[in-house]
Protein backbone atom coordinates (compact mmCIF):
# COMPACT_ATOMS: atom_id res chain seq x y z
CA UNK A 1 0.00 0.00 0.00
CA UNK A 2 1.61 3.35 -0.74
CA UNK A 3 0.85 6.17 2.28
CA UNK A 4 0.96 8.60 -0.73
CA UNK A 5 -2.40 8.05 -1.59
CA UNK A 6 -3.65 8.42 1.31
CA UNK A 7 -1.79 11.18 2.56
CA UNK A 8 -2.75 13.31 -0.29
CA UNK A 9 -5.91 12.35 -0.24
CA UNK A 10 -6.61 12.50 3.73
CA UNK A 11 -5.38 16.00 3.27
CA UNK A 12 -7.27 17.57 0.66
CA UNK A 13 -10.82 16.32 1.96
CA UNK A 14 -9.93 17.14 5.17
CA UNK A 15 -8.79 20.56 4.02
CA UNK A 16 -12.62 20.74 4.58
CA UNK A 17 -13.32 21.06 7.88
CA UNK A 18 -17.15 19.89 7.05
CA UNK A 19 -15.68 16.30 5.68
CA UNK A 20 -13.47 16.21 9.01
CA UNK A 21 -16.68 16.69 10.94
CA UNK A 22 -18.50 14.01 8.96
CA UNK A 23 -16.08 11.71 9.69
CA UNK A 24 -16.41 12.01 13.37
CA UNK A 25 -19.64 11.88 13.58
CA UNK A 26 -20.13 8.92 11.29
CA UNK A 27 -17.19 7.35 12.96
CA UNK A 28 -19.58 7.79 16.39
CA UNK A 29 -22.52 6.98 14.62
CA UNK A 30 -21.12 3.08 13.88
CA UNK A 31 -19.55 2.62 17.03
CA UNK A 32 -23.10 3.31 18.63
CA UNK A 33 -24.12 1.16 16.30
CA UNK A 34 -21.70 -1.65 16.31
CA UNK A 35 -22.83 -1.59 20.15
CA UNK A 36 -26.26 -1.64 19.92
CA UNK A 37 -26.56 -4.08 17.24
CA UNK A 38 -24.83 -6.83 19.46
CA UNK A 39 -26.89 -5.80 22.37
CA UNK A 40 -30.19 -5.47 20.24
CA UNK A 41 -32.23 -8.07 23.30
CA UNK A 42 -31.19 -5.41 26.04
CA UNK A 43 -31.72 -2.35 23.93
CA UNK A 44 -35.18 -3.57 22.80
CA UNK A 45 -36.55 -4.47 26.45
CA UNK A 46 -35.10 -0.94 27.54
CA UNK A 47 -37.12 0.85 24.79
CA UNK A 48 -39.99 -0.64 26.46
CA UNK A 49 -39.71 -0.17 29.81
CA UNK A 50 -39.00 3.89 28.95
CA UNK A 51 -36.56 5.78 26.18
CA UNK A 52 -34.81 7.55 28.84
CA UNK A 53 -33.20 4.48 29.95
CA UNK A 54 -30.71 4.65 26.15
CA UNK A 55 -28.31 6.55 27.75
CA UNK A 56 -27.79 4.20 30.89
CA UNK A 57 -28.19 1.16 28.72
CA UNK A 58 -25.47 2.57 26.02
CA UNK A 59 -22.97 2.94 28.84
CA UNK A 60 -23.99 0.39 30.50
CA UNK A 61 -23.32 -2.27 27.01
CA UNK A 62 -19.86 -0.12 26.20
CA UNK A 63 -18.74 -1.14 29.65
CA UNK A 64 -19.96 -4.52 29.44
CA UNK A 65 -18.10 -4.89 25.74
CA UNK A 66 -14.76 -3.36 26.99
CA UNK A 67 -14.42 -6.10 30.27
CA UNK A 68 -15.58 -8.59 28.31
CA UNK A 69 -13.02 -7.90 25.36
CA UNK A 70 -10.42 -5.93 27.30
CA UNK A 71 -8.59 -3.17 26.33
CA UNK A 72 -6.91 -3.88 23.14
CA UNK A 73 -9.96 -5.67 21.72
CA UNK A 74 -12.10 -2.76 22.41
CA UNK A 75 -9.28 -0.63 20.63
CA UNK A 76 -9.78 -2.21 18.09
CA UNK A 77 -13.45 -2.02 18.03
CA UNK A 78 -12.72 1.63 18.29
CA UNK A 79 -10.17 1.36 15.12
CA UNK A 80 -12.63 -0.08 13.12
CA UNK A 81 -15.50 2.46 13.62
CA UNK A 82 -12.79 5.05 13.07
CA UNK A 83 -11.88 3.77 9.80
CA UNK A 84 -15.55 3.03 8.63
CA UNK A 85 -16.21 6.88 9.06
CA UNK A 86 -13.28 7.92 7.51
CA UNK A 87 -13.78 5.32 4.89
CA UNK A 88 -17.98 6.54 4.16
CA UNK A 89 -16.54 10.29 4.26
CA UNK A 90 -14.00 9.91 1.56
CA UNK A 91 -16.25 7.97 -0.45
CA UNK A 92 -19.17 10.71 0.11
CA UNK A 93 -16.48 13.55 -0.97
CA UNK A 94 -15.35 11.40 -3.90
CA UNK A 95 -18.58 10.85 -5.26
CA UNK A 96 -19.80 14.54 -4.53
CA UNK A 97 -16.49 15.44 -6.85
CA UNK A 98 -17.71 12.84 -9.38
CA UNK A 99 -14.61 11.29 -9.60
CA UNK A 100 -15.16 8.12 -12.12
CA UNK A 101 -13.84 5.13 -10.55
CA UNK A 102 -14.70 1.33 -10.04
CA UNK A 103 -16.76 0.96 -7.14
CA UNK A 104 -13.78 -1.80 -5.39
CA UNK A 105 -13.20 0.57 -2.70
CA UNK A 106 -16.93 0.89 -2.06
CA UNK A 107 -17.30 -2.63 -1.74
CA UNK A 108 -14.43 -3.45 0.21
CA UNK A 109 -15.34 -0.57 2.77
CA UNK A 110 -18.70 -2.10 3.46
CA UNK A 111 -17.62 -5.62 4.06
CA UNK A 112 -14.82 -4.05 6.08
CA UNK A 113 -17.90 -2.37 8.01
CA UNK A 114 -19.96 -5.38 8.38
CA UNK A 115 -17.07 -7.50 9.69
CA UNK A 116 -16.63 -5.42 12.57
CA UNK A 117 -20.24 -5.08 13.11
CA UNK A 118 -19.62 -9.12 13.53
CA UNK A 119 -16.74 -8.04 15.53
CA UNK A 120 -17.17 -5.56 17.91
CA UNK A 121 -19.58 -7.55 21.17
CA UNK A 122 -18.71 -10.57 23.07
CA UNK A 123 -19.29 -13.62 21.36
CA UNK A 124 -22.74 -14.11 23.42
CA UNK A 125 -23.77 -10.85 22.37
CA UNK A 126 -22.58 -11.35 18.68
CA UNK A 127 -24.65 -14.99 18.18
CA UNK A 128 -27.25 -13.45 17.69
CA UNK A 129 -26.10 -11.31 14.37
CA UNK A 130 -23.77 -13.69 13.08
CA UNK A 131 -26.25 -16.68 13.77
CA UNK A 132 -27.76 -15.21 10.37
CA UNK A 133 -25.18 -16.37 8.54
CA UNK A 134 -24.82 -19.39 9.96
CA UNK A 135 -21.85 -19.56 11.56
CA UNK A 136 -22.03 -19.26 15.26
CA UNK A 137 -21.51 -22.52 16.39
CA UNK A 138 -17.90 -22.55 14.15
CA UNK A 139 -16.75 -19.29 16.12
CA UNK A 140 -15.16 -21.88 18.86
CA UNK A 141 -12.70 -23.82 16.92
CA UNK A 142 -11.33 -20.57 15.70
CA UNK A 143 -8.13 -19.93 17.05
CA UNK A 144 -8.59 -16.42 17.81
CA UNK A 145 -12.11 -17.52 19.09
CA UNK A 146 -13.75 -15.37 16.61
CA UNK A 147 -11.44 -12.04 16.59
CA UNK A 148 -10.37 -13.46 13.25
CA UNK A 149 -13.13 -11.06 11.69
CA UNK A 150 -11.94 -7.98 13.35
CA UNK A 151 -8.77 -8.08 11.71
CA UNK A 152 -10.34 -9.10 8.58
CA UNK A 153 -12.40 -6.23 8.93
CA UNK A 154 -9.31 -3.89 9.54
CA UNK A 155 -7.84 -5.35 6.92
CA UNK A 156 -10.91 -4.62 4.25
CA UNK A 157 -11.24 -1.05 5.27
CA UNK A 158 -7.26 -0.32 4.65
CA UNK A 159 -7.78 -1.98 1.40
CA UNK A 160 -10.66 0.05 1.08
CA UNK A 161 -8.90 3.35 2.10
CA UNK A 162 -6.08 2.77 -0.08
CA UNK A 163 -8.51 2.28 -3.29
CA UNK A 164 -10.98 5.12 -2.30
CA UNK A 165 -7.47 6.93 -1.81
CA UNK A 166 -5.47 6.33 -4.80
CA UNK A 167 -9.19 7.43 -6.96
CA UNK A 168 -9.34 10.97 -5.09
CA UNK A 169 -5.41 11.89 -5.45
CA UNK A 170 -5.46 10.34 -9.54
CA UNK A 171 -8.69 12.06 -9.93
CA UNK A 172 -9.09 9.56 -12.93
CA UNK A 173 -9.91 5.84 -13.08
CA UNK A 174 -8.14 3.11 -15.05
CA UNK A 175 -9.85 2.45 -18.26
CA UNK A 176 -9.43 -1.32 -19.68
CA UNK A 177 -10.15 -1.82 -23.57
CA UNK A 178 -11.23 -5.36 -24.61
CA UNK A 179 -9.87 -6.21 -27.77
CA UNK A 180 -12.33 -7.49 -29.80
CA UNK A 181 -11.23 -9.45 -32.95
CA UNK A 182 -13.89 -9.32 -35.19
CA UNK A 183 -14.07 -11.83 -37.45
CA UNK A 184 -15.85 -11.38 -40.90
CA UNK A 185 -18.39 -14.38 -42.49
């Protein structure tokens, strides 16, 4: 991966302190929701009981996550929601600047994103969302017990950053031609 990209490009979105902004906020927007999602049983029954309960119940589940995970696991819960918002604002300036590319680093960014929502809760908190793809039960013969997705997920979203990246500092896209033969009857 070359830093250049990203350098250059980190530098003239954030130039703008509106994408900088964005960035935070979406970076807090999918760690709230990173813990929510794999504490969706507690949030639901605490929406029912009364609203003003979120707060409690949001500190309450980040707590819970980071002595469950520890330290360093919850870092890199953090890590990941920080690079999901800086991934989603790069790829909302690049697309406000029109900036033709192939939509790799789009893709890449959201499965980054979806891996650590699969990543960020204990693993009895995250059976429930991964159960949907069927592959709770496999999570124990892991041998990273399941933290095998965060750093796949860190993983995607560099990849991601680098692509999104290397689009906004080019400012063009790489054009392949096909050649045809054509062949005459």
């Amino acid at each position: 991966m070359k830093i250049n990209y990203i350098k250059q490009a980190l530098s003239e979105v954030f130039s703008k302190k509106k994408y900088l902004i964005m960035s935070l906020i979406l970076s807090l927007a999918i760690f709230i929701l990173f813990i929510v999602l794999n504490n969706l049983p507690m949030f639901a029954s605490a929406l029912k009981i009364n609203l003003a309960l979120m707060p409690a119940v949001l500190s309450n589940a980040i707590w819970l996550i980071y002595s469950v995970k520890g330290p360093f696991l919850f870092g890199l819960i953090i890590l990941i929601s920080l690079l999901a918002g800086l991934n989603l604002s790069l790829l909302i300036y690049k697309f406000k600047l029109a900036v033709p590319s192939s939509d790799k680093g789009s893709a890449i960014g959201f499965a980054g994103i979806f891996g650590g929502a699969l990543s960020s809760g204990c693993s009895a908190c995250t059976l429930p969302l991964i159960s949907i793809l069927g592959i709770s039960g496999s999570l124990a013969v892991l041998p990273l017990k399941g933290e095998e997705f965060t750093i796949l997920a860190i993983l995607l979203l560099l990849v991601s950053l680098h692509i999104t990246s290397k689009s906004i500092s080019k400012k063009t896209c790489e054009v392949r031609l096909i050649n045809k033969k054509k062949t005459r009857k």
